[in-house]
N, C-alpha and C. Protein backbone atom coordinates (compact mmCIF):
# COMPACT_ATOMS: atom_id res chain seq x y z
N UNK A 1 -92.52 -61.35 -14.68
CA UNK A 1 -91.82 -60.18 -15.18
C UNK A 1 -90.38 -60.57 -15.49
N UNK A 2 -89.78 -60.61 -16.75
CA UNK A 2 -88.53 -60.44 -17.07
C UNK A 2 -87.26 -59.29 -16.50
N UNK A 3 -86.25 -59.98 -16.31
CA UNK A 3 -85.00 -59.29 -15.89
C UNK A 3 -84.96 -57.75 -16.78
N UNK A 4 -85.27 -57.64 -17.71
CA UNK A 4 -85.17 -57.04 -18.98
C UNK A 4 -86.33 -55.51 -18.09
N UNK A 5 -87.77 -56.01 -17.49
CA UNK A 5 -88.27 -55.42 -17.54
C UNK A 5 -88.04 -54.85 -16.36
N UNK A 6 -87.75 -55.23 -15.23
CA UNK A 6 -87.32 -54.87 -13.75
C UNK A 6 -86.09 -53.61 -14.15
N UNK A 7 -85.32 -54.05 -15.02
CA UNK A 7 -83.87 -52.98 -15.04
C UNK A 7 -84.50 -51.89 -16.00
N UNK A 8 -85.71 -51.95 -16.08
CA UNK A 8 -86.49 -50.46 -16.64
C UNK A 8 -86.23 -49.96 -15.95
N UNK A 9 -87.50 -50.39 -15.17
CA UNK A 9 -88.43 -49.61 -14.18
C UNK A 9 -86.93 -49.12 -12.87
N UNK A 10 -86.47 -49.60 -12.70
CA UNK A 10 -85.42 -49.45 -11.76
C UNK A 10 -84.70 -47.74 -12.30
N UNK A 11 -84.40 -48.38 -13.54
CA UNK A 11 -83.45 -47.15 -14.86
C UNK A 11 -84.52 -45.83 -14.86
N UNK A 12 -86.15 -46.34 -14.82
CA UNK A 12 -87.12 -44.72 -14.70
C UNK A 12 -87.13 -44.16 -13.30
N UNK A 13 -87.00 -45.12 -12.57
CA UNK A 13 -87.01 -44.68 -11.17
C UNK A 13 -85.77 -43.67 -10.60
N UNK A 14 -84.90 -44.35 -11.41
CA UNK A 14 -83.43 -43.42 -10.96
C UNK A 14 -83.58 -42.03 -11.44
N UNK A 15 -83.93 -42.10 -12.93
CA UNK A 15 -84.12 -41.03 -13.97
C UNK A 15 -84.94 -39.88 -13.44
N UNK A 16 -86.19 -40.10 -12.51
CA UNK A 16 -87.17 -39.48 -12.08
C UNK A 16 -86.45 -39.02 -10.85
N UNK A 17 -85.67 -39.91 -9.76
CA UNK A 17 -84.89 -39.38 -8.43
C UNK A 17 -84.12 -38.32 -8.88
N UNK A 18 -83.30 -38.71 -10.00
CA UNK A 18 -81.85 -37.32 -10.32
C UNK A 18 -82.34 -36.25 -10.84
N UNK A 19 -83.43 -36.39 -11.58
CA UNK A 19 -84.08 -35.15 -11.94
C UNK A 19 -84.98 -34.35 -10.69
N UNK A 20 -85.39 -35.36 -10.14
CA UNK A 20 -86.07 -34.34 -8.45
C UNK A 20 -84.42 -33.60 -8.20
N UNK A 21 -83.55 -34.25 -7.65
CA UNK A 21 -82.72 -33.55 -6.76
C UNK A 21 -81.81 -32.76 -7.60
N UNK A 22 -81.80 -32.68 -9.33
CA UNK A 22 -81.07 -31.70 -9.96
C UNK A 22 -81.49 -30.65 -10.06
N UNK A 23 -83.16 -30.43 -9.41
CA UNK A 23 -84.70 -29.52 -9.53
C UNK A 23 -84.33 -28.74 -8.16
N UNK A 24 -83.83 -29.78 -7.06
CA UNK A 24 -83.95 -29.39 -6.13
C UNK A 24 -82.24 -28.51 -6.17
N UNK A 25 -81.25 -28.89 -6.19
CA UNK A 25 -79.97 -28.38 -6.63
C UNK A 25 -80.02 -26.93 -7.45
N UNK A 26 -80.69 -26.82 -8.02
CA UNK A 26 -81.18 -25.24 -9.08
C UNK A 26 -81.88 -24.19 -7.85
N UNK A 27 -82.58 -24.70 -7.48
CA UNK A 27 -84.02 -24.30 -6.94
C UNK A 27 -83.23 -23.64 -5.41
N UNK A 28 -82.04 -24.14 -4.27
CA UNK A 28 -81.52 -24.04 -3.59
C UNK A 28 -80.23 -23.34 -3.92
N UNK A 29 -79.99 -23.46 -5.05
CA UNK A 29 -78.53 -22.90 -5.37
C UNK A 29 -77.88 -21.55 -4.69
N UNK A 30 -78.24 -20.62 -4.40
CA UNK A 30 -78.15 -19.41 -4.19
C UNK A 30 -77.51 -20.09 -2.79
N UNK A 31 -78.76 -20.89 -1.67
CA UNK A 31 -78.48 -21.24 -0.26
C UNK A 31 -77.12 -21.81 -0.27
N UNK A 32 -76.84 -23.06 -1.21
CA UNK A 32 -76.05 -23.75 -1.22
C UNK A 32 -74.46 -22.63 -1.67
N UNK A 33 -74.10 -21.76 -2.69
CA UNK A 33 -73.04 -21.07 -2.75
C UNK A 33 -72.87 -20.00 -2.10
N UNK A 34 -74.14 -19.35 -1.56
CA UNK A 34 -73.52 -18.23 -0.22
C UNK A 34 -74.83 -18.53 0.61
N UNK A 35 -74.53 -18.99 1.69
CA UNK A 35 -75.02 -19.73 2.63
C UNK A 35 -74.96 -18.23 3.61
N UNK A 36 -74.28 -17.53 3.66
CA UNK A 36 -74.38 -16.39 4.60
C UNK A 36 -75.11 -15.56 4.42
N UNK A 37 -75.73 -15.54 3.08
CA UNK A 37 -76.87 -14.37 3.15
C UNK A 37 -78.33 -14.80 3.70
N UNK A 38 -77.83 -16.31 4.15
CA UNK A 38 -79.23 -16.96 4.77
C UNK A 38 -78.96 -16.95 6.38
N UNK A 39 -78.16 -16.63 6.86
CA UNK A 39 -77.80 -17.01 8.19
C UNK A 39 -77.97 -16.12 9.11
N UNK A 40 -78.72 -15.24 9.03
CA UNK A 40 -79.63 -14.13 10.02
C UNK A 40 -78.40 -13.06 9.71
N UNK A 41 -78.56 -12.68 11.18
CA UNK A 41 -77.49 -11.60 11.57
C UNK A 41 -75.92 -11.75 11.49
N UNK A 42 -74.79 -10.76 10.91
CA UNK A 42 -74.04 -11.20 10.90
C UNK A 42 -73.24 -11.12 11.89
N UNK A 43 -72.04 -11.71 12.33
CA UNK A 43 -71.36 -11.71 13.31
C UNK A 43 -70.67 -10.49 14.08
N UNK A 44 -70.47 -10.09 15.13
CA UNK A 44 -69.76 -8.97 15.66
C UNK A 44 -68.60 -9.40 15.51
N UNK A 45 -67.45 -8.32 15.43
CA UNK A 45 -66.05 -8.18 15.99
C UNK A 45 -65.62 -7.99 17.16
N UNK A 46 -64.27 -8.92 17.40
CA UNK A 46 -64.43 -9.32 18.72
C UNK A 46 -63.45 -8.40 19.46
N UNK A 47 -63.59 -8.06 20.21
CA UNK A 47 -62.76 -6.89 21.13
C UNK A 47 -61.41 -6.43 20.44
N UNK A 48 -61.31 -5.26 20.48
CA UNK A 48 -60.09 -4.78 19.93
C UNK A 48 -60.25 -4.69 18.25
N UNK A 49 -61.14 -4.74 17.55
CA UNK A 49 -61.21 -5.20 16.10
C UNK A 49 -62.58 -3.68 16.15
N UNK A 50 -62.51 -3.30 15.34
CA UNK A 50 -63.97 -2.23 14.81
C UNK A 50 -64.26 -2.91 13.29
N UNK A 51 -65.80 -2.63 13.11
CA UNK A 51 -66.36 -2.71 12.34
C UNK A 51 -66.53 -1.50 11.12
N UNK A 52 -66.37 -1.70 9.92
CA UNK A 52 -66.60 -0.03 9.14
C UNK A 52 -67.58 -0.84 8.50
N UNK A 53 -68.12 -0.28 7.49
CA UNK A 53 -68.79 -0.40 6.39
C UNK A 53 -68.61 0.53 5.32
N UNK A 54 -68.10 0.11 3.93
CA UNK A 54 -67.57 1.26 3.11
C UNK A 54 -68.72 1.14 1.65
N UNK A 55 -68.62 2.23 1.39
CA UNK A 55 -69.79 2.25 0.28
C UNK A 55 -68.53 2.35 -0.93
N UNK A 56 -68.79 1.36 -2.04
CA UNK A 56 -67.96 1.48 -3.20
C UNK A 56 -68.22 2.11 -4.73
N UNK A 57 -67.58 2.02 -5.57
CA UNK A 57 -68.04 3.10 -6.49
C UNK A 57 -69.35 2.12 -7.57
N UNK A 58 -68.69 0.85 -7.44
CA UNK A 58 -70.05 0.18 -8.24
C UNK A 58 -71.20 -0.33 -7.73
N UNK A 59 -71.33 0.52 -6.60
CA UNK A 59 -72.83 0.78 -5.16
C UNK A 59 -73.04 -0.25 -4.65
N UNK A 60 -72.30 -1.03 -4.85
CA UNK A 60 -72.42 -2.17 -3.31
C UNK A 60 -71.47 -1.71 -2.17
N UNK A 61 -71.88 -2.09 -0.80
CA UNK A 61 -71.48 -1.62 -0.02
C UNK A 61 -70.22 -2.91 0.74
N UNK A 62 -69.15 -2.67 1.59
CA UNK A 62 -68.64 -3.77 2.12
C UNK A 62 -67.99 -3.80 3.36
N UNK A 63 -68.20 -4.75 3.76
CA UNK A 63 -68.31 -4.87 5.69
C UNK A 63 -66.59 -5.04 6.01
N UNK A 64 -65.75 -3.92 6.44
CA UNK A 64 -64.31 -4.17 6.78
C UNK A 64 -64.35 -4.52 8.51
N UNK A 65 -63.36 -5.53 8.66
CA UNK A 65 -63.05 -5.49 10.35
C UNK A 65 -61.36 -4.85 10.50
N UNK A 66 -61.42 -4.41 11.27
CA UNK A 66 -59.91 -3.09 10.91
C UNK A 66 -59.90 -4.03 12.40
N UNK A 67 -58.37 -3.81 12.60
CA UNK A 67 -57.52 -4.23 14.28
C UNK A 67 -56.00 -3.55 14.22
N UNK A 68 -56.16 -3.03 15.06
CA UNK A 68 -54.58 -2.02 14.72
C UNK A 68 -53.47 -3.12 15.11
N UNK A 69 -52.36 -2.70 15.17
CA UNK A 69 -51.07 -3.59 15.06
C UNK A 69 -50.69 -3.56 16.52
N UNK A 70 -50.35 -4.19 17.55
CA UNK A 70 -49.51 -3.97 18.15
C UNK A 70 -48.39 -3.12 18.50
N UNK A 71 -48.60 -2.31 19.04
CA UNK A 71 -46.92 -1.32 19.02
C UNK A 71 -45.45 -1.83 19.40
N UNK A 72 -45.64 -3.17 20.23
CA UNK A 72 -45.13 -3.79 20.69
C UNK A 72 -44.25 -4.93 19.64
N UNK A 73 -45.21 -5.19 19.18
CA UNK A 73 -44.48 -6.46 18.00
C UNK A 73 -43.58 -6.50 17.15
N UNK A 74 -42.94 -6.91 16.74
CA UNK A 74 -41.69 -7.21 16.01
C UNK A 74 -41.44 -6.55 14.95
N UNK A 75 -42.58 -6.29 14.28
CA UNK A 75 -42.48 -5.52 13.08
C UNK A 75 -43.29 -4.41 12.81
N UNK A 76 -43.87 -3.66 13.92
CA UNK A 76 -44.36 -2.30 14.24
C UNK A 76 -43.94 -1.20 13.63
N UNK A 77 -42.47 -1.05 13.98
CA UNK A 77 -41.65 0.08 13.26
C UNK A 77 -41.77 -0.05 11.39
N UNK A 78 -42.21 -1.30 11.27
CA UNK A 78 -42.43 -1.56 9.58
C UNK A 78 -43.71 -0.56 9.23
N UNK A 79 -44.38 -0.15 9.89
CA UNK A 79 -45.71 -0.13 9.03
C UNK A 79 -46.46 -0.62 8.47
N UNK A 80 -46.74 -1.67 8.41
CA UNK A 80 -46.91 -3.00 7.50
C UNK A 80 -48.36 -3.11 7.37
N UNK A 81 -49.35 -3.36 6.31
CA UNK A 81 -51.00 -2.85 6.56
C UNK A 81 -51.09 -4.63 5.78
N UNK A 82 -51.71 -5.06 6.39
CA UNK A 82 -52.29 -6.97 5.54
C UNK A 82 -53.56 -6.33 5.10
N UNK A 83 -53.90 -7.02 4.12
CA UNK A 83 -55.73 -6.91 3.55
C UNK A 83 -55.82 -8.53 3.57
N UNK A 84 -56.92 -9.13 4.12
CA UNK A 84 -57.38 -10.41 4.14
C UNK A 84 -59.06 -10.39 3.47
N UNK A 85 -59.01 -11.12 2.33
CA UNK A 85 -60.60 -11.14 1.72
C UNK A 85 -61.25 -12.82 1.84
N UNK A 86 -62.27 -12.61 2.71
CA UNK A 86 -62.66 -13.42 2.82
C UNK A 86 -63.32 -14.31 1.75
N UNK A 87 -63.26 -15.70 2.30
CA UNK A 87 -63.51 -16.53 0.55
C UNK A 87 -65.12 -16.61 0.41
N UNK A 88 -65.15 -16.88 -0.76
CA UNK A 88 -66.86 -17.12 -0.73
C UNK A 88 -67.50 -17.74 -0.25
N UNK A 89 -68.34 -17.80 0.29
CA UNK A 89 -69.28 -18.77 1.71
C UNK A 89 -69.43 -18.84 3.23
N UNK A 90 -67.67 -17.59 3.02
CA UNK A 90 -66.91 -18.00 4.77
C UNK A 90 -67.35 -16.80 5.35
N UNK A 91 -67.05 -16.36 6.10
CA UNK A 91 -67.33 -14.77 6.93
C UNK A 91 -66.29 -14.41 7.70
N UNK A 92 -66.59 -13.09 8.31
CA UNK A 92 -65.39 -12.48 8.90
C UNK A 92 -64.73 -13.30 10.22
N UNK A 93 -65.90 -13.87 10.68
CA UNK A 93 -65.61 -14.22 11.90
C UNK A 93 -64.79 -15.52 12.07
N UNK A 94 -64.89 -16.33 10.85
CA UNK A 94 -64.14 -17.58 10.51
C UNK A 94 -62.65 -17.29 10.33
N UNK A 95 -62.35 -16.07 9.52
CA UNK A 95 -60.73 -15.42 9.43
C UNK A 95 -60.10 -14.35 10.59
N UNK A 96 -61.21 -14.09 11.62
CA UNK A 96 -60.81 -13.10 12.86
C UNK A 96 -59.33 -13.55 13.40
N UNK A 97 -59.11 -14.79 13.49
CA UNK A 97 -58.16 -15.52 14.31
C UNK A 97 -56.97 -14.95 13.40
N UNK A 98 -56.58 -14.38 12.50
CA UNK A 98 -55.58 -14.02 11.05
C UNK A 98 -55.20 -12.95 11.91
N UNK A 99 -56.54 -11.80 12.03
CA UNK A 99 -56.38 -10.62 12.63
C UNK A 99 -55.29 -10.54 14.25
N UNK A 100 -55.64 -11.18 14.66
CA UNK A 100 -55.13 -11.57 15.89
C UNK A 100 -53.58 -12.01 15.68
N UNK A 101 -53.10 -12.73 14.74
CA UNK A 101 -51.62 -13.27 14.31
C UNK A 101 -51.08 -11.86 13.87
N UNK A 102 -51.54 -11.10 13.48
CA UNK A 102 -50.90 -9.82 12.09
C UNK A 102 -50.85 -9.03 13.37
N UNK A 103 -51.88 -8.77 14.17
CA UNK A 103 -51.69 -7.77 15.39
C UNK A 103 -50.36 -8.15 16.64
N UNK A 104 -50.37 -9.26 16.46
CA UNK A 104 -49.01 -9.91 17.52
C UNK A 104 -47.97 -9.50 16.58
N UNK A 105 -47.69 -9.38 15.47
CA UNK A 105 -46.39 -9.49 15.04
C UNK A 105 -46.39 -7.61 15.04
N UNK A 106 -47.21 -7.03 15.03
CA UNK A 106 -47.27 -5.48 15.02
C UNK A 106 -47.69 -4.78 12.96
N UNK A 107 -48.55 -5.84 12.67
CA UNK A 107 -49.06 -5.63 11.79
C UNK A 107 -50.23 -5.29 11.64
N UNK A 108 -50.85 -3.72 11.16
CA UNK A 108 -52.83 -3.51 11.46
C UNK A 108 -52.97 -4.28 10.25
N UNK A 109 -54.49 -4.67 10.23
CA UNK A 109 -55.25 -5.47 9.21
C UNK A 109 -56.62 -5.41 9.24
N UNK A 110 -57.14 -5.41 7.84
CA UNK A 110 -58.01 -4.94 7.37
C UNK A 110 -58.60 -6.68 6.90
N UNK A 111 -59.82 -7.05 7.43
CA UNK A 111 -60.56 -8.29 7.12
C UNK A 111 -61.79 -7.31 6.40
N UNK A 112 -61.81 -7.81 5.14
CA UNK A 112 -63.05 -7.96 4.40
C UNK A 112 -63.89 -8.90 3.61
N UNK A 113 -65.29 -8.19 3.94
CA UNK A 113 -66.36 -9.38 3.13
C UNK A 113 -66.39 -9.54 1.69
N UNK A 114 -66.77 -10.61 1.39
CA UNK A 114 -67.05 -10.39 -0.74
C UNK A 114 -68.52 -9.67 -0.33
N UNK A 115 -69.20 -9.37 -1.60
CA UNK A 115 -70.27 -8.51 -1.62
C UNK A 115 -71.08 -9.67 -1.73
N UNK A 116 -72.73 -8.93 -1.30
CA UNK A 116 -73.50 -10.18 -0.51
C UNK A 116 -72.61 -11.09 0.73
N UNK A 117 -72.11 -11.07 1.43
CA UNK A 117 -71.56 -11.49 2.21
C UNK A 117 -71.84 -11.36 3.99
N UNK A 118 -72.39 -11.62 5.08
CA UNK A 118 -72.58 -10.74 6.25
C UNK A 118 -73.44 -9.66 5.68
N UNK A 119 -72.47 -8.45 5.87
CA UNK A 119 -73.39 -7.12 6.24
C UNK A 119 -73.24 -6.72 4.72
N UNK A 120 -72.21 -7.03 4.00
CA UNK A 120 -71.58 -6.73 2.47
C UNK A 120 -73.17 -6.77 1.17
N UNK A 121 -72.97 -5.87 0.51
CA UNK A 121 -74.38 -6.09 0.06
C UNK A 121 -73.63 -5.77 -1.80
N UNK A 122 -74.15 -6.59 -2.30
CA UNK A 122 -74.20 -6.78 -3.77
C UNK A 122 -74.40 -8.20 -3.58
N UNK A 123 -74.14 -8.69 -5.46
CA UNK A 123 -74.28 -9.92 -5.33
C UNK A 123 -72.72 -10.66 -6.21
N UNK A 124 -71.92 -11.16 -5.29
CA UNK A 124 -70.37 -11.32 -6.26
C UNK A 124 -70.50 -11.97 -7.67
N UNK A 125 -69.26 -11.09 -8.48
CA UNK A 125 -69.04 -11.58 -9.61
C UNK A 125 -67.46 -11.52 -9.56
N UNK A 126 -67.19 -12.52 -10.37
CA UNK A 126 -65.89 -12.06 -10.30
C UNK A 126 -64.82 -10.66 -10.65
N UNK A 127 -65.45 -10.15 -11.77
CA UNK A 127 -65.36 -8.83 -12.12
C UNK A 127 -65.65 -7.71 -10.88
N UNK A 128 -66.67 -7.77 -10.16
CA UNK A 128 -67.10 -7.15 -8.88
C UNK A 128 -65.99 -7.14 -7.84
N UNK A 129 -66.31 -8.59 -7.37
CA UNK A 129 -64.79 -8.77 -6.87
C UNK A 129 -63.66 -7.97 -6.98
N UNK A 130 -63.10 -8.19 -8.07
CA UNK A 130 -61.83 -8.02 -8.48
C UNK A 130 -62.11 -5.81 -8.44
N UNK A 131 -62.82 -5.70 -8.87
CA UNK A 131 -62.88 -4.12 -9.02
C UNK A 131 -63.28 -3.86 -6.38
N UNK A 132 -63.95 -4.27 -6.33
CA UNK A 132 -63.63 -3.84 -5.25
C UNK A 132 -62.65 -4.56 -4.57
N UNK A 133 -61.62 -5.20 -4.76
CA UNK A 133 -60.13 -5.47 -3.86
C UNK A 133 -59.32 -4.64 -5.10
N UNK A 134 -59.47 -3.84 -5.43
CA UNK A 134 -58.77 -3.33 -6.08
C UNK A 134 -58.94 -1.54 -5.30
N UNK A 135 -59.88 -0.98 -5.35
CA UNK A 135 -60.56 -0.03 -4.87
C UNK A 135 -60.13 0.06 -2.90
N UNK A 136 -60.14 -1.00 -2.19
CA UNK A 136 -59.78 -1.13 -0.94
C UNK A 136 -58.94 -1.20 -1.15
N UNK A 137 -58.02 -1.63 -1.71
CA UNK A 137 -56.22 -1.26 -1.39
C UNK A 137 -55.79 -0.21 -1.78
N UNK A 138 -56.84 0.37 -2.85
CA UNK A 138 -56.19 1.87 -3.01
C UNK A 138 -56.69 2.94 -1.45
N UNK A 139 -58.21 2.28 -1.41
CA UNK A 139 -58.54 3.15 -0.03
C UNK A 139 -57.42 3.05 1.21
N UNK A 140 -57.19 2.07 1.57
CA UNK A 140 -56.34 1.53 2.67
C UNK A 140 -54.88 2.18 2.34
N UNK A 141 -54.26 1.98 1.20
CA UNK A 141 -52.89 2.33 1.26
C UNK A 141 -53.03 4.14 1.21
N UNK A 142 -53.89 4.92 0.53
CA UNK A 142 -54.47 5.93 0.80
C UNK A 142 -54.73 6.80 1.99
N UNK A 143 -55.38 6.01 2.78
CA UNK A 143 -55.83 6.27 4.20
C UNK A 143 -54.49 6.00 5.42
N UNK A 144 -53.96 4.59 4.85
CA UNK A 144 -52.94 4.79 6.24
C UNK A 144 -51.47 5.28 5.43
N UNK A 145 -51.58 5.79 3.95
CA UNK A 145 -50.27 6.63 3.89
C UNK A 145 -49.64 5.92 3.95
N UNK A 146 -49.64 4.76 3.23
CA UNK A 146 -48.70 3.98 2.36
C UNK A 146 -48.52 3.73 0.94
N UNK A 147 -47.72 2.71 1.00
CA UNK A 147 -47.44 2.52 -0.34
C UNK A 147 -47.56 1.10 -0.97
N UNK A 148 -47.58 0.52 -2.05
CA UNK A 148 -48.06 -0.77 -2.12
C UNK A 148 -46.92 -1.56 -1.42
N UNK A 149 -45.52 -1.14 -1.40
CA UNK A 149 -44.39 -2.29 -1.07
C UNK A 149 -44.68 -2.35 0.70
N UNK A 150 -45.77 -1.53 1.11
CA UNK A 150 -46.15 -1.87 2.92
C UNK A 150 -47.29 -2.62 2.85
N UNK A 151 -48.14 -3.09 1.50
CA UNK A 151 -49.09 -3.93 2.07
C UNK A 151 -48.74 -5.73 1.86
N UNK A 152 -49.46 -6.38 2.78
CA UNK A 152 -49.15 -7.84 2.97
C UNK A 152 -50.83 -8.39 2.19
């Protein structure tokens, strides 16, 4: 067998491997970019933190973790409301530790899921996205009777 003919068969062999795992890459995709809608149950909030669930106007629903501020902390008398949106893939429970920093300084905060996310149910688009963090800051600055120059 010639050199010529070995760096075929080698060249079909590869050709046939990248196409299995570009089959397999399609076929998994969903698992591979939100990995949390595969991961059973979603996480609780951890003491001092409540759970809501808010239904939005383009009918997906989305999983908030609320933690009030400290009365104590430095910047209490501010009023100060944070919104934290969790990134795609991650969950609430990965950004809880945020909640916990904003509550020491006397800041409440609002941790939310993207849709499909945990308990969050749609499936994200960016448009989606963007229309519900738009919609929660009106709810939030709404609800705690603020104004946009109090949210973080």
């Amino acid at each position: 067998m010639s050199k010529c003919c070995s760096w075929g068969v080698y060249l079909k062999l590869a050709l046939i491997l990248l196409a299995i795992w570009g089959s397999l890459v399609v076929f998994f995709q969903d698992y591979l970019i939100f990995p949390m809608l595969y991961r059973g149950s979603a996480p609780t909030p951890k003491e001092g933190t409540r759970s809501e669930i808010r239904q939005m106007r383009a009918g997906n629903s989305l999983e908030l973790w609320v933690r009030e501020a400290d009365p104590q902390g430095p910047l209490a008398s501010c009023k100060l409301v944070a919104i934290l949106f969790c990134g795609n893939g991650g969950g609430l429970s990965g950004q809880a530790f945020m909640q916990s920093i904003f509550s020491k300084w006397g800041v409440k905060s609002y941790l939310v899921d993207y849709p499909g996310q945990g308990r969050s149910t749609g499936f994200p688009s960016e448009e989606l996205i963007y229309d519900n963090a738009l919609e929660t800051a009106s709810a939030v600055m709404k609800g705690e009777g603020i104004d946009a120059s109090h949210l973080i």
